[in-house]
PDB file of N, CA and C in Angstrom:
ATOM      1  N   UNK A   1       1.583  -8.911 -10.034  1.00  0.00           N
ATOM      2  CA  UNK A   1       2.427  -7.783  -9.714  1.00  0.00           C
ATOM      3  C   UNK A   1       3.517  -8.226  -8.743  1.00  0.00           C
ATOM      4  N   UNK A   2       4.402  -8.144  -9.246  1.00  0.00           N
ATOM      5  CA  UNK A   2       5.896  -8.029  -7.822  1.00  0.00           C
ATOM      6  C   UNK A   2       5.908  -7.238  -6.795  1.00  0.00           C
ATOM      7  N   UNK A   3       5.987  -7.479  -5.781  1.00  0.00           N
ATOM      8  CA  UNK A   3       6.408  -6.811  -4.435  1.00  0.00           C
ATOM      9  C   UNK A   3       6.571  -5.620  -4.829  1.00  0.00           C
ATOM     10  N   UNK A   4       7.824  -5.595  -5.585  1.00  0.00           N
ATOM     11  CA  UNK A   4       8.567  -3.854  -6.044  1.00  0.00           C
ATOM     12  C   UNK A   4       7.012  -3.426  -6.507  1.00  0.00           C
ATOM     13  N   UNK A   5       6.687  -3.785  -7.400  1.00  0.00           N
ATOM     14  CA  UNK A   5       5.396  -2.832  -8.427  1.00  0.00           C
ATOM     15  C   UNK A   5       4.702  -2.495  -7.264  1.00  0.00           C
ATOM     16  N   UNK A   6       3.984  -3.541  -6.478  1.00  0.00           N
ATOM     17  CA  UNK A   6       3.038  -3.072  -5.284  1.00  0.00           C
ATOM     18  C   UNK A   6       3.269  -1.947  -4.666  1.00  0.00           C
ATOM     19  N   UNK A   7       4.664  -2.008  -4.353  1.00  0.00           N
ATOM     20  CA  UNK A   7       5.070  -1.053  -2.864  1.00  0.00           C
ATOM     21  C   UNK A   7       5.384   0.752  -4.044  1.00  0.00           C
ATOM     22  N   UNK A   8       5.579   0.667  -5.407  1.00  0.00           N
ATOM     23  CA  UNK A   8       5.810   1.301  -6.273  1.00  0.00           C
ATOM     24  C   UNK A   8       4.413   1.963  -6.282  1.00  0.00           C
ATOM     25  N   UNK A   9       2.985   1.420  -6.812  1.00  0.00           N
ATOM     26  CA  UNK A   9       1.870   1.374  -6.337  1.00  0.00           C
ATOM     27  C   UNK A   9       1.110   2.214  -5.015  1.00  0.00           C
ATOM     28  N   UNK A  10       1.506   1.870  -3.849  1.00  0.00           N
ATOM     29  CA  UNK A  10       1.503   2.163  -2.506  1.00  0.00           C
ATOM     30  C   UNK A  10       1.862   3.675  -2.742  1.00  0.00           C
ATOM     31  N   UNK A  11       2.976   3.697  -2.880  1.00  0.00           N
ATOM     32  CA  UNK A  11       4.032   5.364  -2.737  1.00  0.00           C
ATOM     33  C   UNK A  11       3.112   6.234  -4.060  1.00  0.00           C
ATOM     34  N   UNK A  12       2.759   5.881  -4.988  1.00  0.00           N
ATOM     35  CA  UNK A  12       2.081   6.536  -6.007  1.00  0.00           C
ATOM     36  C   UNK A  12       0.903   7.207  -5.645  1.00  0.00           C
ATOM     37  N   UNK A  13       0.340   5.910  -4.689  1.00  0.00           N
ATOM     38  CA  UNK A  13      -0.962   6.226  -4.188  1.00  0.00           C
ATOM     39  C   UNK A  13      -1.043   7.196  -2.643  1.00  0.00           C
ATOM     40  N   UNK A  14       0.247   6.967  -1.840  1.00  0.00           N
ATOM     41  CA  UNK A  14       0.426   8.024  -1.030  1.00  0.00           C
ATOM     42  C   UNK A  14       0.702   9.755  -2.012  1.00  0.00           C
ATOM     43  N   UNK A  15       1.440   9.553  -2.674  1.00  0.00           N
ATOM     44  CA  UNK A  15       1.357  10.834  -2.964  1.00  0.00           C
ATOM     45  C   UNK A  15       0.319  11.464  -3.968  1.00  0.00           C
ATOM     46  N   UNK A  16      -0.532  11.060  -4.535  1.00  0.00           N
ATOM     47  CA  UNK A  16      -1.337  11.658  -5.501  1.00  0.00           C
ATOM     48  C   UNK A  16      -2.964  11.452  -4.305  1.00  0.00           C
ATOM     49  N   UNK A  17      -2.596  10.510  -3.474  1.00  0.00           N
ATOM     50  CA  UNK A  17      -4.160  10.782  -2.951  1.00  0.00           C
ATOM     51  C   UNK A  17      -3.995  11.436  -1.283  1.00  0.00           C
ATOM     52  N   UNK A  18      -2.688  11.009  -0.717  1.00  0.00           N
ATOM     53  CA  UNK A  18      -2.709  11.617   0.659  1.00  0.00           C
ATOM     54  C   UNK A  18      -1.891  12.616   0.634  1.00  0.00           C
ATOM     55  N   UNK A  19      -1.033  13.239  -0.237  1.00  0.00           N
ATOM     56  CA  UNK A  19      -0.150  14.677  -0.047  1.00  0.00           C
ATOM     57  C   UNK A  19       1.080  13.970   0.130  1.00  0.00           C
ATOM     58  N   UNK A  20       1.775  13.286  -0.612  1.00  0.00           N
ATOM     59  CA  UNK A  20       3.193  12.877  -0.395  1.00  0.00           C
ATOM     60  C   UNK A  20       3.691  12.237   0.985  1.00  0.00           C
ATOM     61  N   UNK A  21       3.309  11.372   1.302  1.00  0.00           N
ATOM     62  CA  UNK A  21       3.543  10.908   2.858  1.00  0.00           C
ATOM     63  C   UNK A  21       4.536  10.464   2.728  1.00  0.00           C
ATOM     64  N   UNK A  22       5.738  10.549   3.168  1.00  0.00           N
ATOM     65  CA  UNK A  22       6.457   9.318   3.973  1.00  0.00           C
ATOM     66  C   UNK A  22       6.939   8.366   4.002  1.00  0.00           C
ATOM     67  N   UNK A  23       7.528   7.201   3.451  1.00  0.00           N
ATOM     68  CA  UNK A  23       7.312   6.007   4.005  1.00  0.00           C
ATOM     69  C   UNK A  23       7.318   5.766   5.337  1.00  0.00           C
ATOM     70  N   UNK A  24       8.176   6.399   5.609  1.00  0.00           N
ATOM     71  CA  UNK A  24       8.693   6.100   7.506  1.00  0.00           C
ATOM     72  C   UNK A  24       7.268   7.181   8.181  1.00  0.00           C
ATOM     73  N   UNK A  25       6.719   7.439   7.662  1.00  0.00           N
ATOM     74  CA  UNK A  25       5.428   8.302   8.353  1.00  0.00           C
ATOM     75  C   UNK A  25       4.318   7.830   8.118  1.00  0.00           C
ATOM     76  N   UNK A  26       4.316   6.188   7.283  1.00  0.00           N
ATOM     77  CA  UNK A  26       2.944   5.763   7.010  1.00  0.00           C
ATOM     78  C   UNK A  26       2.296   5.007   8.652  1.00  0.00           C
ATOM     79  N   UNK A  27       0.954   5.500   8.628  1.00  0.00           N
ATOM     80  CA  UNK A  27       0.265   4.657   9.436  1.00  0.00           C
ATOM     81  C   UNK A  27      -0.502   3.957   9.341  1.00  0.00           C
ATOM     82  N   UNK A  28      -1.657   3.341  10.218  1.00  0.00           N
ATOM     83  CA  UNK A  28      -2.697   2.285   9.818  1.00  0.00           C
ATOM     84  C   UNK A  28      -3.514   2.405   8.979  1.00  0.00           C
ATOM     85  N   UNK A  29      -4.222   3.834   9.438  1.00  0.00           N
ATOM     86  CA  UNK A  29      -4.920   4.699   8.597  1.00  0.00           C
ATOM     87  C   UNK A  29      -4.775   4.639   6.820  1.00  0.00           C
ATOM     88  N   UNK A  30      -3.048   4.756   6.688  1.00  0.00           N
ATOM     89  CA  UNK A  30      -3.180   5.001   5.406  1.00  0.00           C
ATOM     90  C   UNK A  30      -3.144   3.493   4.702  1.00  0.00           C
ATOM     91  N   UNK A  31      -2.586   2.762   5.319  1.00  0.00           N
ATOM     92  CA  UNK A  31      -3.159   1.104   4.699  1.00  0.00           C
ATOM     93  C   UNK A  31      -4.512   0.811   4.740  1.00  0.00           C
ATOM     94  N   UNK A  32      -5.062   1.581   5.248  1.00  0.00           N
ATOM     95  CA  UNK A  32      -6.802   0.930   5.391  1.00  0.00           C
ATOM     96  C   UNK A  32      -7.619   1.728   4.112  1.00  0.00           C
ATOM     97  N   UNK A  33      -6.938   3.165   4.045  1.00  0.00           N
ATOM     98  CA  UNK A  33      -7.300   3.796   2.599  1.00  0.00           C
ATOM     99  C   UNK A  33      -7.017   3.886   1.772  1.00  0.00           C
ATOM    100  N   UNK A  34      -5.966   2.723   1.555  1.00  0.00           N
ATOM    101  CA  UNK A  34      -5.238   2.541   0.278  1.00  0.00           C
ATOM    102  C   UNK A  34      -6.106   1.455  -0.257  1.00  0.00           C
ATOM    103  N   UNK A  35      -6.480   0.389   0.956  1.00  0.00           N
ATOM    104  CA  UNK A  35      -7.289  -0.815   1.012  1.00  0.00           C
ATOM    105  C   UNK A  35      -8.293  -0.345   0.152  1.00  0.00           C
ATOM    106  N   UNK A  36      -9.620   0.503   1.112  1.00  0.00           N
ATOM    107  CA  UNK A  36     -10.405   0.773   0.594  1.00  0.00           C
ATOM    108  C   UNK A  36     -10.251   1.739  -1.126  1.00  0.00           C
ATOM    109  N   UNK A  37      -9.013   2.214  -1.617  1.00  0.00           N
ATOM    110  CA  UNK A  37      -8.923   2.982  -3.022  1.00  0.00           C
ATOM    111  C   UNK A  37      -8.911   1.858  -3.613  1.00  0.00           C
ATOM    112  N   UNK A  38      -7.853   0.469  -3.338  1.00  0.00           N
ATOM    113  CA  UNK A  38      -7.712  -0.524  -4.410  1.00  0.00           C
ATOM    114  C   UNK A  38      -9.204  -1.005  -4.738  1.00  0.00           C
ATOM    115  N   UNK A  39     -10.446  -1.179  -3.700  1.00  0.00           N
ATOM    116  CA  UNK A  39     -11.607  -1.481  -3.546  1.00  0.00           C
ATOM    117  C   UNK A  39     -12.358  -1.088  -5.068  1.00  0.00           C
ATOM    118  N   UNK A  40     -12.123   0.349  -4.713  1.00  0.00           N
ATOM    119  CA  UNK A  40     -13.154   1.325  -5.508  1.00  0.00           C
ATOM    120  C   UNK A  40     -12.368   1.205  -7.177  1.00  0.00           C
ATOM    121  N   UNK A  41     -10.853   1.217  -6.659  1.00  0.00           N
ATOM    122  CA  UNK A  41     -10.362   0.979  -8.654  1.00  0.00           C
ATOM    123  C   UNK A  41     -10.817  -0.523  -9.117  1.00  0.00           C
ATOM    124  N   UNK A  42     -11.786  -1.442  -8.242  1.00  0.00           N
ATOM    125  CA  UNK A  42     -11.901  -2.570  -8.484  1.00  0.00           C
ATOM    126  C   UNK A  42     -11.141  -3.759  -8.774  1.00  0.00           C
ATOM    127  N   UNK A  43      -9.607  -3.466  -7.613  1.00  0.00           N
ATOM    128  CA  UNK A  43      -9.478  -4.896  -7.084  1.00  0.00           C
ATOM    129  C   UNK A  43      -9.889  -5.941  -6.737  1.00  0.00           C
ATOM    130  N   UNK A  44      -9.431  -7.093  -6.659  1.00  0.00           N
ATOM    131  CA  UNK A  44     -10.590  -8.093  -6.448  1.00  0.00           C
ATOM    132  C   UNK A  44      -9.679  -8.294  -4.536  1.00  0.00           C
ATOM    133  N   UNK A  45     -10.535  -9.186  -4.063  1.00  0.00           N
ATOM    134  CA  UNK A  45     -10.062  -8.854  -2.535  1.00  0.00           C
ATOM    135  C   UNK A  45      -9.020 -10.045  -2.636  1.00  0.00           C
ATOM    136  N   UNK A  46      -8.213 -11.198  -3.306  1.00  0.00           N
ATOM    137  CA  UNK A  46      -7.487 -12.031  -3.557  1.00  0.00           C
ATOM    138  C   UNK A  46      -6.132 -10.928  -3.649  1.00  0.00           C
ATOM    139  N   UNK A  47      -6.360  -9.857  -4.810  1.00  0.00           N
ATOM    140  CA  UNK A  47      -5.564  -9.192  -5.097  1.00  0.00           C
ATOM    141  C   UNK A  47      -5.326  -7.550  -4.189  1.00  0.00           C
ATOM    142  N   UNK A  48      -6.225  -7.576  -3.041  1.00  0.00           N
ATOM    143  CA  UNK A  48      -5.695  -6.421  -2.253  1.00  0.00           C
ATOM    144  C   UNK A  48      -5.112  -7.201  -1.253  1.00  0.00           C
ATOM    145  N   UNK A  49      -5.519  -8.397  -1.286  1.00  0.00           N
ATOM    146  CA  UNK A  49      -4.902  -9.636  -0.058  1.00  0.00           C
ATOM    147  C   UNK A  49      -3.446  -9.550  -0.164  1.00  0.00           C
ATOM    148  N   UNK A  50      -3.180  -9.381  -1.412  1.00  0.00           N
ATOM    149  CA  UNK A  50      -2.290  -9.988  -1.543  1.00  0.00           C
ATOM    150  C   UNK A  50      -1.184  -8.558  -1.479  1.00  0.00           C
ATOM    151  N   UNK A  51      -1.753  -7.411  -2.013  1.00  0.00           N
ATOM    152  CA  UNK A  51      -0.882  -6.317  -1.885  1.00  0.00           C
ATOM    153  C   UNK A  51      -0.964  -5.860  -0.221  1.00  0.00           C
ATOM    154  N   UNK A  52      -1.302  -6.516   0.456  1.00  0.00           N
ATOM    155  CA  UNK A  52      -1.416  -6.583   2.037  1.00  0.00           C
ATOM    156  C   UNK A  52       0.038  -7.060   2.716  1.00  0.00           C
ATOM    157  N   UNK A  53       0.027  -8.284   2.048  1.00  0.00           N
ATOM    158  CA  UNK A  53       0.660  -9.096   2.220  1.00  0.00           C
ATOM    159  C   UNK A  53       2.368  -8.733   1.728  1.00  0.00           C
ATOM    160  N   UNK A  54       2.131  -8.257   0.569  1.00  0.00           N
ATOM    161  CA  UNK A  54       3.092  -7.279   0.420  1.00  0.00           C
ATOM    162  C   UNK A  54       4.242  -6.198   0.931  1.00  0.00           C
ATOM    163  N   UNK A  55       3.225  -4.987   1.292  1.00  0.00           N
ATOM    164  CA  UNK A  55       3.327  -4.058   1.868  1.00  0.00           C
ATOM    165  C   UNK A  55       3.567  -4.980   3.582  1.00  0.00           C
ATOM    166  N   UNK A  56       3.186  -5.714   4.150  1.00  0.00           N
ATOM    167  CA  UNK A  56       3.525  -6.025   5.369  1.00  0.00           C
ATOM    168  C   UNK A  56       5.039  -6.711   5.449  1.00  0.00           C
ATOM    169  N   UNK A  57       5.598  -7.097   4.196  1.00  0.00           N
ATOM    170  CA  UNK A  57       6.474  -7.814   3.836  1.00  0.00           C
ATOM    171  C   UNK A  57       7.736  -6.199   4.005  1.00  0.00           C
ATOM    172  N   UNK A  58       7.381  -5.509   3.170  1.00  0.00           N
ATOM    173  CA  UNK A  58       7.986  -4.704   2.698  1.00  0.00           C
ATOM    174  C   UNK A  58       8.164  -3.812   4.309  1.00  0.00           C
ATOM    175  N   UNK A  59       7.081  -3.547   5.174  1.00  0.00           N
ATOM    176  CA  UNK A  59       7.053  -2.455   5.766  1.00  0.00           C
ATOM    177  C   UNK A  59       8.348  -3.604   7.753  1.00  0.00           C
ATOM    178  N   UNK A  60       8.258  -5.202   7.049  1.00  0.00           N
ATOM    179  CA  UNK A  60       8.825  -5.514   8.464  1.00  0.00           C
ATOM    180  C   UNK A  60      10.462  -5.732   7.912  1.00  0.00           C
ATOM    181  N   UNK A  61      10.997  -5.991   6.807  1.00  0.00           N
ATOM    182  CA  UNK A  61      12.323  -5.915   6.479  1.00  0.00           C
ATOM    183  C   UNK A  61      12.107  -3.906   6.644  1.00  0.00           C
ATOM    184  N   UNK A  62      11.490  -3.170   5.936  1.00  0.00           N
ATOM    185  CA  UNK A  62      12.144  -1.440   6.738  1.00  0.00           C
ATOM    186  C   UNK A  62      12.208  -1.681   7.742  1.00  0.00           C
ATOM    187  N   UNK A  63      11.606  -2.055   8.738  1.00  0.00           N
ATOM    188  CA  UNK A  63      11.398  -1.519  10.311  1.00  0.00           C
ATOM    189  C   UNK A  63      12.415  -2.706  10.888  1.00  0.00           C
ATOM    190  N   UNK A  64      12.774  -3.568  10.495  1.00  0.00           N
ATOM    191  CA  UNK A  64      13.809  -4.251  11.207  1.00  0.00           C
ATOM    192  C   UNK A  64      15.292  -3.266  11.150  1.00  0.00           C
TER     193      UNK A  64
END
């Protein structure tokens, strides 16, 4: 998956499982239960590693 798909992913999963959040309103919280959803759809942990890795990519070019 590409960066884009991940973070595409992420926002899908904010709004159908936490009520439309934000980007600029995401917190730790919701990376840790996105963590644990990729878990349960049976990600493998290489591949939530990596959408980690991602999303941290994605969330320090926003915040710069």
């Amino acid at each position: 998956m590409l960066m884009n798909e991940i973070c595409v992913f992420f926002a899908r999963y904010l709004e159908e499982e936490q009520g439309a959040v934000a980007i600029r309103d995401v917190e730790r919280i919701h990376i840790v239960s996105f963590m644990a959803y990729a878990k349960l759809e049976g990600k493998s942990p290489r591949t939530i590693a990596r959408y980690i890795a991602s999303l941290r990519s994605f969330f320090s070019f926003f915040t710069a």
